[in-house]
Every structure is written in C-alpha cells, then in structure tokens.
N, C-alpha and C. Protein backbone atom coordinates (compact mmCIF):
# COMPACT_ATOMS: atom_id res chain seq x y z
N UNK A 1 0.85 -1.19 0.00
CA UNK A 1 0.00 0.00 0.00
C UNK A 1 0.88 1.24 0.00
N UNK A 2 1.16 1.75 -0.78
CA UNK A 2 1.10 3.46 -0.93
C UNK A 2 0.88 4.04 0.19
N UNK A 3 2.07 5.54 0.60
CA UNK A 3 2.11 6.29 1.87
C UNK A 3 0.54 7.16 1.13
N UNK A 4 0.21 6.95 0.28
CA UNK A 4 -0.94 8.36 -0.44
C UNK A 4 -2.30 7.42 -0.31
N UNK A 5 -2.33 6.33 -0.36
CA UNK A 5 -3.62 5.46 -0.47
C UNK A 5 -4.04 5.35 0.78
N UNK A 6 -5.21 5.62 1.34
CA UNK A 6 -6.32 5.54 2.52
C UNK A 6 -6.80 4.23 2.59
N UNK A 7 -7.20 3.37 3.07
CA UNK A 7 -8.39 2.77 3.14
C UNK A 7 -9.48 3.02 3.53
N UNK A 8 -10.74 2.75 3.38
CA UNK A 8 -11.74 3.19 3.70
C UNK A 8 -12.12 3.14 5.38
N UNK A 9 -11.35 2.09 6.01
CA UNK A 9 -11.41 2.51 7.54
C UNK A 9 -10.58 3.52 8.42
N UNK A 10 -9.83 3.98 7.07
CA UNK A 10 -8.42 4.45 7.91
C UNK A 10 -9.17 6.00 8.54
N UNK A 11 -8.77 6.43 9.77
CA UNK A 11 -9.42 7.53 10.63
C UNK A 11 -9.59 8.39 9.87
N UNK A 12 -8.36 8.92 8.49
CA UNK A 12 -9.11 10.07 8.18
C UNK A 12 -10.02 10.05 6.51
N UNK A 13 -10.93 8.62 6.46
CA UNK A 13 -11.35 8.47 5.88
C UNK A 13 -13.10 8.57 6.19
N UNK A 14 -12.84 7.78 7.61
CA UNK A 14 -13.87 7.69 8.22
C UNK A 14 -14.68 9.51 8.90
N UNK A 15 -13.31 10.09 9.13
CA UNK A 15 -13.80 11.50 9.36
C UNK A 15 -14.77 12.07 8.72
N UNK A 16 -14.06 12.14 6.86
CA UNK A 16 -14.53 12.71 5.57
C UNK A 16 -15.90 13.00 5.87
N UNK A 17 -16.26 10.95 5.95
CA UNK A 17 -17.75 10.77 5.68
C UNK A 17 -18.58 11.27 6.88
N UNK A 18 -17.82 11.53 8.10
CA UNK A 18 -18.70 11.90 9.14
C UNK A 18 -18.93 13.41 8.66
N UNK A 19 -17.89 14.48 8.73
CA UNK A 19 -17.86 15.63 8.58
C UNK A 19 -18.94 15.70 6.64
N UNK A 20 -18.99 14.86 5.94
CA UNK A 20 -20.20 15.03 4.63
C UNK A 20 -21.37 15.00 5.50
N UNK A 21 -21.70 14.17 6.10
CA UNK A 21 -23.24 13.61 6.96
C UNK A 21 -23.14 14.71 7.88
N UNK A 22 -22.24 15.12 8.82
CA UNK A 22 -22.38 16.94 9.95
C UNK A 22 -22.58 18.02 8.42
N UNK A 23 -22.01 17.90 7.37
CA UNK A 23 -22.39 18.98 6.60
C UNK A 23 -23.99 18.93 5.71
N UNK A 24 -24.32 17.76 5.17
CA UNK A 24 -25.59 17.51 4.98
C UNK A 24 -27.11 17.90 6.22
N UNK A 25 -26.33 17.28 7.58
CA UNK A 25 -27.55 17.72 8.61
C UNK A 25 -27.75 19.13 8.89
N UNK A 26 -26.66 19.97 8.72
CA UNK A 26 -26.28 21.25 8.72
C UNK A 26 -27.56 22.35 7.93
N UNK A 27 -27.23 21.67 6.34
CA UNK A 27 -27.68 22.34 5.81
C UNK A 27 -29.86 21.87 5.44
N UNK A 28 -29.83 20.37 5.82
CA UNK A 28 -31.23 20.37 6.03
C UNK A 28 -31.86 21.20 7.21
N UNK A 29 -30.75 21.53 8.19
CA UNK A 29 -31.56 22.18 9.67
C UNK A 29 -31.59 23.70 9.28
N UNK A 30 -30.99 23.66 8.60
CA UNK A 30 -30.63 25.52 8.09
C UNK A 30 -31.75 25.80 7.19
N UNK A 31 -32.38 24.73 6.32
CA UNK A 31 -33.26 25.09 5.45
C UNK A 31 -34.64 24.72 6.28
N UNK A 32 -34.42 24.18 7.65
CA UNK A 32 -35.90 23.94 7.88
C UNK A 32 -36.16 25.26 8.91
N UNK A 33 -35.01 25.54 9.86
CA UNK A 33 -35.44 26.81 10.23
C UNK A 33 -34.84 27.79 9.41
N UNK A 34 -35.25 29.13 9.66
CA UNK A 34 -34.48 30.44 9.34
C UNK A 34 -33.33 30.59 9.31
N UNK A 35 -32.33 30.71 8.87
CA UNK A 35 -31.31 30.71 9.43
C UNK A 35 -30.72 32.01 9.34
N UNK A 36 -29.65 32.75 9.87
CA UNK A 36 -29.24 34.29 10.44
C UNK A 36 -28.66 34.45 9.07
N UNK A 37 -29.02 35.51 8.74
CA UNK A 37 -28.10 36.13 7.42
C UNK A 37 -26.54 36.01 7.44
N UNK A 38 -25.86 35.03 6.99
CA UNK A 38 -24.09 35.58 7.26
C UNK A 38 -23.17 36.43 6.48
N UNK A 39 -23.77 36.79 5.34
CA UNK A 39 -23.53 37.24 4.38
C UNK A 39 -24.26 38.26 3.67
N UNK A 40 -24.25 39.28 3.20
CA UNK A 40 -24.80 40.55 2.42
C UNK A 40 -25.86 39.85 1.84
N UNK A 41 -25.24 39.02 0.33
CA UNK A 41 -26.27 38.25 -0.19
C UNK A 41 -26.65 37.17 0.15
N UNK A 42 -28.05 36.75 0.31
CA UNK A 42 -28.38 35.77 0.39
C UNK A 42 -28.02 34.09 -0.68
N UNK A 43 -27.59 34.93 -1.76
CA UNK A 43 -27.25 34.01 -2.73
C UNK A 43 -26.09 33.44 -2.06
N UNK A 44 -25.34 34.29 -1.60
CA UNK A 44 -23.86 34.41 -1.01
C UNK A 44 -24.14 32.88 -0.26
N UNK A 45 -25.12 32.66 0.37
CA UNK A 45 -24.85 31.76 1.71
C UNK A 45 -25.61 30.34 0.97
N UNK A 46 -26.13 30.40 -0.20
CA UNK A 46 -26.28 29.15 -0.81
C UNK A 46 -24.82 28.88 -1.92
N UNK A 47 -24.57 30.01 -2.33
CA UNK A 47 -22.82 29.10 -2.67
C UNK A 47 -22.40 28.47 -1.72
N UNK A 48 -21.71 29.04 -0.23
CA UNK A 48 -20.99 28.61 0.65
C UNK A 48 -21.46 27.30 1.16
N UNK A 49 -22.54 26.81 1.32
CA UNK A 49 -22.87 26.24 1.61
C UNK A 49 -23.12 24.86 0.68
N UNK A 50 -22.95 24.38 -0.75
CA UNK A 50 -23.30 23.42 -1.84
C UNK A 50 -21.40 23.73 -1.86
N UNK A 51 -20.69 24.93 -1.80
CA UNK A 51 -19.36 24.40 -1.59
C UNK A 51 -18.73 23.74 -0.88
N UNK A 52 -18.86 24.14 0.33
CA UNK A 52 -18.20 23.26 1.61
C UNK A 52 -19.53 21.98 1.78
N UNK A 53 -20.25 21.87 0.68
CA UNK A 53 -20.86 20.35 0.70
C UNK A 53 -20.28 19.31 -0.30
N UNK A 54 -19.66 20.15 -1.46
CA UNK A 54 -19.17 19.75 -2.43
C UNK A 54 -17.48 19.13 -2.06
N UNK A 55 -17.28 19.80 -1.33
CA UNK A 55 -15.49 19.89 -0.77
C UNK A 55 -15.58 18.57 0.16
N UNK A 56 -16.95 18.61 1.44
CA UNK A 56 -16.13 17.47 2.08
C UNK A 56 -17.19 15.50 1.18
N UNK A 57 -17.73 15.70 0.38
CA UNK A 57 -18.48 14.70 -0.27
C UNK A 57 -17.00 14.37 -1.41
N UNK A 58 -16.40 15.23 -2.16
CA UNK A 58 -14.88 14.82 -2.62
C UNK A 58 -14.10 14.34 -1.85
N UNK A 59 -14.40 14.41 -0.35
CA UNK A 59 -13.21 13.91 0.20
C UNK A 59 -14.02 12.41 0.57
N UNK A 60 -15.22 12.46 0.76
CA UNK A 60 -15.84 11.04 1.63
C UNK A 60 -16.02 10.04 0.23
N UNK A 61 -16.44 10.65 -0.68
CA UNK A 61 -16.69 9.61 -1.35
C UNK A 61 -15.81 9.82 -2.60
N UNK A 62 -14.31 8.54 -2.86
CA UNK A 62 -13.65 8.40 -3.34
C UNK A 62 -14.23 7.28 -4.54
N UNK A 63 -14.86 6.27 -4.88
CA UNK A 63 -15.56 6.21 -6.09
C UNK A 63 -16.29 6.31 -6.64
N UNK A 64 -16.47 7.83 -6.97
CA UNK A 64 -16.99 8.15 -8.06
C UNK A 64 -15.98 8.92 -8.81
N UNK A 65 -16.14 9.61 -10.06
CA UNK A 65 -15.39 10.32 -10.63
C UNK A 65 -15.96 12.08 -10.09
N UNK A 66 -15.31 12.70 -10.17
CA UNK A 66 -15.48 14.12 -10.11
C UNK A 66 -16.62 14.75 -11.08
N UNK A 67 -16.84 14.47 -12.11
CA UNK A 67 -18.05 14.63 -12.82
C UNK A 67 -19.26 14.51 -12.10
N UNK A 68 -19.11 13.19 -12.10
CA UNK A 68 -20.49 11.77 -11.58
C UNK A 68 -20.61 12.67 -10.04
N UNK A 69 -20.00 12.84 -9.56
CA UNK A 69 -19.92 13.40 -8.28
C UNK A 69 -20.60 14.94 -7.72
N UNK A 70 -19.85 15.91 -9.03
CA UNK A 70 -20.85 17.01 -9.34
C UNK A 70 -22.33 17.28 -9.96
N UNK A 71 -22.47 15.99 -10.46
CA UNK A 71 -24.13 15.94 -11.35
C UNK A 71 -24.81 15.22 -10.22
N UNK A 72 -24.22 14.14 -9.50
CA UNK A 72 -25.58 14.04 -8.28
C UNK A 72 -25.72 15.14 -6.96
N UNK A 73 -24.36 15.80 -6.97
CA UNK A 73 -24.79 16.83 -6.16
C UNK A 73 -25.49 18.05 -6.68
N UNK A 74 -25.63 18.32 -7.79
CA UNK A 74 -26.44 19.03 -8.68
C UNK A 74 -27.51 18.72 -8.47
N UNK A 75 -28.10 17.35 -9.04
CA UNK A 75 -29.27 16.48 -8.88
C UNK A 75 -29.73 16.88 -7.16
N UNK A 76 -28.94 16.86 -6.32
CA UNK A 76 -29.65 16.89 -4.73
C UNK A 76 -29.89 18.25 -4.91
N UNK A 77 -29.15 18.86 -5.05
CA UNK A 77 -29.44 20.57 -4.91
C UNK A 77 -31.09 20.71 -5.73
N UNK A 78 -30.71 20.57 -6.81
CA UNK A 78 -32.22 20.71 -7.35
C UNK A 78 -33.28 20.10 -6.52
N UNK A 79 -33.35 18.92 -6.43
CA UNK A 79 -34.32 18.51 -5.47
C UNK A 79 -34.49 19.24 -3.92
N UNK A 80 -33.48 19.48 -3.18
CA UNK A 80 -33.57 20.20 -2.01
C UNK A 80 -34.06 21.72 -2.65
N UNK A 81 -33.78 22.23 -3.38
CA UNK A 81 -34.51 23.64 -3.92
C UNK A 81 -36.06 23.48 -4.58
N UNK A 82 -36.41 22.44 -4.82
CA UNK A 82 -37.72 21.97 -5.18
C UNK A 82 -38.70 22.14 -4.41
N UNK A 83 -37.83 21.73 -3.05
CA UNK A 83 -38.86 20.62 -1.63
C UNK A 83 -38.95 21.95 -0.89
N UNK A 84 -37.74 22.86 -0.68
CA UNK A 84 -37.80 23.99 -0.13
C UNK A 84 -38.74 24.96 -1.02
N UNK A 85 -38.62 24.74 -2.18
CA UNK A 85 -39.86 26.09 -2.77
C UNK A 85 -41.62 25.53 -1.69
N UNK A 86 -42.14 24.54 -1.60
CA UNK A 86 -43.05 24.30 -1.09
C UNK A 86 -43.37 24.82 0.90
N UNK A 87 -42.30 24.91 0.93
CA UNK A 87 -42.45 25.70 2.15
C UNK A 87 -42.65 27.07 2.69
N UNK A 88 -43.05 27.08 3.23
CA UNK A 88 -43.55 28.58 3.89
C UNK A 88 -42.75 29.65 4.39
N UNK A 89 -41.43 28.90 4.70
CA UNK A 89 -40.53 29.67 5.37
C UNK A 89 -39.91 30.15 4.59
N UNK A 90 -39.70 29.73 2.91
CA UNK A 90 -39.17 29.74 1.77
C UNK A 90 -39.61 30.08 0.69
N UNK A 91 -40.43 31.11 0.67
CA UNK A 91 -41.73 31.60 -0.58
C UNK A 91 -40.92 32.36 -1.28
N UNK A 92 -39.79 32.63 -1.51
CA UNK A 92 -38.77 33.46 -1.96
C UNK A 92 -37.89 32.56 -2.61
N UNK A 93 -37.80 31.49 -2.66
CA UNK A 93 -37.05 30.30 -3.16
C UNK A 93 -37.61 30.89 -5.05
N UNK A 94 -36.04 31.10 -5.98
CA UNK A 94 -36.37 30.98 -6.86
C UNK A 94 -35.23 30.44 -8.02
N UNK A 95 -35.03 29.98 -9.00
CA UNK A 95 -34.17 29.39 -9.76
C UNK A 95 -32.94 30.01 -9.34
N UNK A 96 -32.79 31.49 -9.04
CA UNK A 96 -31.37 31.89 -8.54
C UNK A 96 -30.61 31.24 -7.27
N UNK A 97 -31.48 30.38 -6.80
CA UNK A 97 -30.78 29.91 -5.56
C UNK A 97 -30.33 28.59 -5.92
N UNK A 98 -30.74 28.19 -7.20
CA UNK A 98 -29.90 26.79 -7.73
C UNK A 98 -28.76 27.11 -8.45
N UNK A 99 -29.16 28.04 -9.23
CA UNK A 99 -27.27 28.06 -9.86
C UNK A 99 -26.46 29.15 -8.55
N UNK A 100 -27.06 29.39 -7.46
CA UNK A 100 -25.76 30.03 -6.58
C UNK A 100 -25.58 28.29 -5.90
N UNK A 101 -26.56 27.43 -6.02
CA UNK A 101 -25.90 25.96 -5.83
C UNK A 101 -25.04 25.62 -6.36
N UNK A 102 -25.31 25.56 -7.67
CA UNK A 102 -24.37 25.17 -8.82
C UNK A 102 -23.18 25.99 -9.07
N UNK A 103 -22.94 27.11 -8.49
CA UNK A 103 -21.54 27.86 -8.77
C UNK A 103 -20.68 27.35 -7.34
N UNK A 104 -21.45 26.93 -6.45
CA UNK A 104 -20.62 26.71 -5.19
C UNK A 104 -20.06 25.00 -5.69
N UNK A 105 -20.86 24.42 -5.92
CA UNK A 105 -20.91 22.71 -6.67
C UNK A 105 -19.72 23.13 -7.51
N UNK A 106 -19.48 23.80 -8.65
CA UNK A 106 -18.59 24.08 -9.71
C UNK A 106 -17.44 24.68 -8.89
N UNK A 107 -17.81 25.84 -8.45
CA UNK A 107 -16.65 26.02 -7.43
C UNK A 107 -15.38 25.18 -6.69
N UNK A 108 -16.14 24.10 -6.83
CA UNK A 108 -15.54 23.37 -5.62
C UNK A 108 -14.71 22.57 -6.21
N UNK A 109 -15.39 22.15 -7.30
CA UNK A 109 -14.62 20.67 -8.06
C UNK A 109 -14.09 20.66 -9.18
N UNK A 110 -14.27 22.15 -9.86
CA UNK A 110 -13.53 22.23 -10.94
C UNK A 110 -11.99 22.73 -10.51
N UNK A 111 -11.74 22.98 -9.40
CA UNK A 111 -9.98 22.45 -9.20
C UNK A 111 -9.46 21.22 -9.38
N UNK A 112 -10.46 20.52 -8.53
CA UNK A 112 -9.78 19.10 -8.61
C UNK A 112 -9.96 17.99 -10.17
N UNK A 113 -11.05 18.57 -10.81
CA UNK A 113 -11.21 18.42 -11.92
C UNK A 113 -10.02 18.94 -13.00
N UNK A 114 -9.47 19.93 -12.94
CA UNK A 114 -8.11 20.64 -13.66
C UNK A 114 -7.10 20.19 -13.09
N UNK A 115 -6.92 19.61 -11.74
CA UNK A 115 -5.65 18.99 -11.65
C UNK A 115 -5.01 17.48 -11.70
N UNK A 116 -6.81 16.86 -11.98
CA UNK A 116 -6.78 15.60 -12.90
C UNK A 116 -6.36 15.47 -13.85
N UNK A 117 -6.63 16.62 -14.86
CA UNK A 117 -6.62 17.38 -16.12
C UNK A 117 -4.67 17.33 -16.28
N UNK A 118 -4.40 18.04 -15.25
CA UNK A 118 -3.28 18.40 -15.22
C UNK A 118 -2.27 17.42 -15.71
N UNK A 119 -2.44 16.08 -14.67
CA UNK A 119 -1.74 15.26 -14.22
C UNK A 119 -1.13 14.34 -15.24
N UNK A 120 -2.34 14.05 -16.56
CA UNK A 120 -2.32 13.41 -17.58
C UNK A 120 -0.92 13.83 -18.66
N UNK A 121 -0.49 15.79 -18.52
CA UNK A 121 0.41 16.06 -19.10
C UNK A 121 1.36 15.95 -18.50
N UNK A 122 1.95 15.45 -17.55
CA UNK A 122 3.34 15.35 -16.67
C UNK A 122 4.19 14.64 -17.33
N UNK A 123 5.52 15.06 -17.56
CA UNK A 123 6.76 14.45 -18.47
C UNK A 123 7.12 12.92 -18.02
C-alpha cells in the first residue's frame, strides 16, 4: 500500500464521511429553520454552503469520478430547492438559488477536476 492510499477505515477516511453527513444535517436544519443572514447576499450563503458540501463529499466519497460526483450533487441541490420552494418559510425560493448551488458545486470541483486534467500532461 502506498504512503498516499487511505483505506476506507483508515481515521481520516472515516472523518470525511462523518464531517459530509455533519455537513448535509447542517444544511437540512438551516433550510428547515431560518437561518441568520451571514452574508450581504443571500445568494452568497447558498454558494458557501453546496461548496463546503461539495469539498467534504470529494473527500468522503472516493468512487466516483469528479463529474459523476458534481451531477448528483447538482441532482440533490435541485431537489432540495424543489422541496424547499413548497415551504412557507421559503416563498422566496427561486431558480437563482440553484445556480448560486451550482456555482458553489462548480466552485468546488472544478480544481480538482483541472488537476486531474493536469496530471495526464506530466513528463
């Protein structure tokens, strides 16, 4: 085994997936109550938030590809922006709050996506 290869029990593998599942409960509790403005824009705090969901789901879940990885978190975002338009607390929910999903989602993984990219040209 490789000093770079994890196994899937190894502690800081097992973290990843805890800290994806603390960032997933995070953001269902945030969308079921109010949550405090942290940011000027409101758009602002649905990037940050599909980013640092996007960042630790790259780290927990190692097979898939980075693509496959950004289109089902796309896929959840849409659906969580769906389920939230039906709510009351959320009557303001409108397509702009999916692509500030999708720029935080893109945000996140088109580094690691370019340095996949990268890697292929190395001498």
């Amino acid at each position: 085994m490789d000093d770079d290869t994890l196994t899937e029990t190894h502690p800081i593998a097992v973290l990843a997936r805890v800290g994806l599942l603390v960032a997933v409960g995070i953001l269902i509790t945030a969308s079921l109550l109010t949550p405090p403005r942290l940011f000027y824009s409101y758009h602002a705090q649905h990037f940050v938030a599909f980013y640092v969901l996007s960042l630790t789901a790259a780290l927990a879940i190692k097979r898939k590809t980075i693509i496959g990885l950004g289109v089902r978190i796309a896929i959840f975002a849409f659906c969580f922006e769906m389920i939230r338009s039906f709510s009351p607390l959320h009557a303001r929910t409108t397509y702009l709050d999916w692509i500030a999903d999708a720029a935080g989602i893109i945000g996140a993984l088109a580094p690691m996506l370019g340095q996949k990219i990268r890697q292929r040209f190395k001498a």
